[in-house]
N, C-alpha and C. Protein backbone atom coordinates (compact mmCIF):
# COMPACT_ATOMS: atom_id res chain seq x y z
N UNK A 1 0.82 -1.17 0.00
CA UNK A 1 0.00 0.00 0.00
C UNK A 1 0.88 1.26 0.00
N UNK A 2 2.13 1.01 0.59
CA UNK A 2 2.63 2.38 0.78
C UNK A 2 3.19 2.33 -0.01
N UNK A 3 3.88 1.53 -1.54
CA UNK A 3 4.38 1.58 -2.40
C UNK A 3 3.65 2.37 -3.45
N UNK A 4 2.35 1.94 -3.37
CA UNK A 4 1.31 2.08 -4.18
C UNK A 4 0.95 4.06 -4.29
N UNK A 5 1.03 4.17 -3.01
CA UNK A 5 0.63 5.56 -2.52
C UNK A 5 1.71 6.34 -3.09
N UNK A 6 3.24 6.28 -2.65
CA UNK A 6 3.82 6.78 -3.12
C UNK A 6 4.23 6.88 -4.54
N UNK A 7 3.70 6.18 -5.29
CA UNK A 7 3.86 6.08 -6.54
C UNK A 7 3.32 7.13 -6.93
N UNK A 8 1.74 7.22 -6.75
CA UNK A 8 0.62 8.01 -6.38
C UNK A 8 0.74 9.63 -6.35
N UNK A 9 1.75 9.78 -5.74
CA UNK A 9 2.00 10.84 -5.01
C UNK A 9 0.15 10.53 -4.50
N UNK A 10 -0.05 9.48 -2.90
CA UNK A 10 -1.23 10.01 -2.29
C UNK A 10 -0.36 9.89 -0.97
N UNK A 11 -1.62 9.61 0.02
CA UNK A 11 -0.72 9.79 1.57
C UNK A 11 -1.54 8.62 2.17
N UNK A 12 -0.76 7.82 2.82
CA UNK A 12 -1.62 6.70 3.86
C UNK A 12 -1.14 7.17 5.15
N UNK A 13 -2.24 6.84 6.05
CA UNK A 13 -2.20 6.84 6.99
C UNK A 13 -3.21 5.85 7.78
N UNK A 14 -3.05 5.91 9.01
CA UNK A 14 -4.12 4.97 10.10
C UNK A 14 -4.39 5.87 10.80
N UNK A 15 -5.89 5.62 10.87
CA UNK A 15 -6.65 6.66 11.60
C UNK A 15 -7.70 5.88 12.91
N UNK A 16 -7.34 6.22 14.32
CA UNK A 16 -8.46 5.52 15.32
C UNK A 16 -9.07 6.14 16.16
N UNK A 17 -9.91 7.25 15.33
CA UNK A 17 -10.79 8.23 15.65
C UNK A 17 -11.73 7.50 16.41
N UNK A 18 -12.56 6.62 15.95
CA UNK A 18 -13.71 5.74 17.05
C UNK A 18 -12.90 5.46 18.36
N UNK A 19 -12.17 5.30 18.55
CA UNK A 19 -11.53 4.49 19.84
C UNK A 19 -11.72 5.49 21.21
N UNK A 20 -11.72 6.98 21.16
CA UNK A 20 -12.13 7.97 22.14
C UNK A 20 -13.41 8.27 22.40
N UNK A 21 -14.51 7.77 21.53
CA UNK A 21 -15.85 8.36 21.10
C UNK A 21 -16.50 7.70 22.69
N UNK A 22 -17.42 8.16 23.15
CA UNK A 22 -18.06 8.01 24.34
C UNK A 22 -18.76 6.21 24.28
N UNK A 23 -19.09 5.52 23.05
CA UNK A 23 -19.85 4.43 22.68
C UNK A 23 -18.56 3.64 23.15
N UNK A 24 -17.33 3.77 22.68
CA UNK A 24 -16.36 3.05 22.53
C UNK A 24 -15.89 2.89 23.84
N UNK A 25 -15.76 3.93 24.32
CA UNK A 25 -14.59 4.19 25.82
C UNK A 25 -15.85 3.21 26.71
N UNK A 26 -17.23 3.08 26.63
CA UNK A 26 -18.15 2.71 27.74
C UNK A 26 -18.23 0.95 27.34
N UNK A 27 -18.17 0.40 26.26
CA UNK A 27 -18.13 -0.43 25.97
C UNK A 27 -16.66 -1.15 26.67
N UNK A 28 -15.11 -0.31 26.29
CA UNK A 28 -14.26 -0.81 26.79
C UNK A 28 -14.21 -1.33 28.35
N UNK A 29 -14.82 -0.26 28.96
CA UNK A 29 -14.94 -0.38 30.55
C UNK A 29 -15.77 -1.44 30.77
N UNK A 30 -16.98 -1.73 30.43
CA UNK A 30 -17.96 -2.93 30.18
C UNK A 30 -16.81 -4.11 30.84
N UNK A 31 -15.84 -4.50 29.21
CA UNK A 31 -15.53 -5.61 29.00
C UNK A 31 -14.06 -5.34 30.06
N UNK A 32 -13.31 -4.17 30.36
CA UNK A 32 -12.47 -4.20 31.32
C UNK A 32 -12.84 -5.07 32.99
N UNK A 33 -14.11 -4.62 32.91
CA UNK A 33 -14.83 -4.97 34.60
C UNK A 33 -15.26 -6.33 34.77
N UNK A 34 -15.17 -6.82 33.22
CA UNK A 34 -15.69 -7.90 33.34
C UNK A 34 -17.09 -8.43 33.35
N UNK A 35 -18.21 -7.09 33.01
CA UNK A 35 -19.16 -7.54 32.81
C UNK A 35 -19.97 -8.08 31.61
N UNK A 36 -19.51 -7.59 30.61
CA UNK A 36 -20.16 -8.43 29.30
C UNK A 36 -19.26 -9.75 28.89
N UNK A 37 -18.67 -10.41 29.68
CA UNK A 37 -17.94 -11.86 29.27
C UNK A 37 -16.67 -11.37 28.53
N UNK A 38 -16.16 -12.30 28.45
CA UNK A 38 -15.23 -12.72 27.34
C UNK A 38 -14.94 -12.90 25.79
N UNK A 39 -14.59 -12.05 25.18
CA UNK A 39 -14.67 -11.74 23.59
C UNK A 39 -14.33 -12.84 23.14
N UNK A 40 -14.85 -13.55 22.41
CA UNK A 40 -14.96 -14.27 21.33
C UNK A 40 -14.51 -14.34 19.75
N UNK A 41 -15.32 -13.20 19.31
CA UNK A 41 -15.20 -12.52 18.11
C UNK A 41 -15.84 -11.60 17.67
N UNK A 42 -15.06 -10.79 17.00
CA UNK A 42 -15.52 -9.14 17.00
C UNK A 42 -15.74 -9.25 15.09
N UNK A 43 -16.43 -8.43 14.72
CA UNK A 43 -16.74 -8.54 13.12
C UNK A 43 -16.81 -7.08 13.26
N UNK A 44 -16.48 -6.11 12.05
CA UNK A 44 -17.16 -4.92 11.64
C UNK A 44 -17.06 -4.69 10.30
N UNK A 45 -17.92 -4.57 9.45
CA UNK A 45 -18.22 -4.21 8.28
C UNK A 45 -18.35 -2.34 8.03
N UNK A 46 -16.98 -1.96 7.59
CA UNK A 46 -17.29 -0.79 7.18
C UNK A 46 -16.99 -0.52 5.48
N UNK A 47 -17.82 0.06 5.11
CA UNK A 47 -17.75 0.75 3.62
C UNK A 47 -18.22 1.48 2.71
N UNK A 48 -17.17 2.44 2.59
CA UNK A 48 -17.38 4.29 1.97
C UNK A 48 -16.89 4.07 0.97
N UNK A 49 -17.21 4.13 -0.30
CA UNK A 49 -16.48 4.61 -1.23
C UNK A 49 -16.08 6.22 -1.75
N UNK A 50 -15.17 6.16 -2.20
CA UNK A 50 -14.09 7.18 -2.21
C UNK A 50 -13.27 7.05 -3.21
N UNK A 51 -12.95 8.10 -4.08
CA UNK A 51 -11.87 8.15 -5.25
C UNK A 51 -10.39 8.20 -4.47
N UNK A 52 -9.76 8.19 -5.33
CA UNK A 52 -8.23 7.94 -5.25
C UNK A 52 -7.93 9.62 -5.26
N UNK A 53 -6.57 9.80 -3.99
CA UNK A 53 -6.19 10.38 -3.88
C UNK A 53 -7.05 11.62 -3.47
């Protein structure tokens, strides 16, 4: 990917904007305390389309 980009002249990056959001942080504490069990398996389906560059 980062070959790809730079070829590109585009820019990659990683972005973990959800991870501070109030849904996220209350959920973490949940599963920190131990009250919603033990993770298993997590799935998320996200998809935006978007042009290049």
């Amino acid at each position: 990917m980062y070959s790809a980009a730079k070829k590109n002249n585009c820019k990659v990056m990683v972005c973990h904007v959800l991870r501070s959001t109030p849904f996220y942080v209350a959920v973490k504490k949940l599963l920190i305390d131990g009250r919603i069990g033990e993770i298993v398996t997590i799935n998320a389906v996200v998809y935006e389309r978007r042009t290049a560059c």
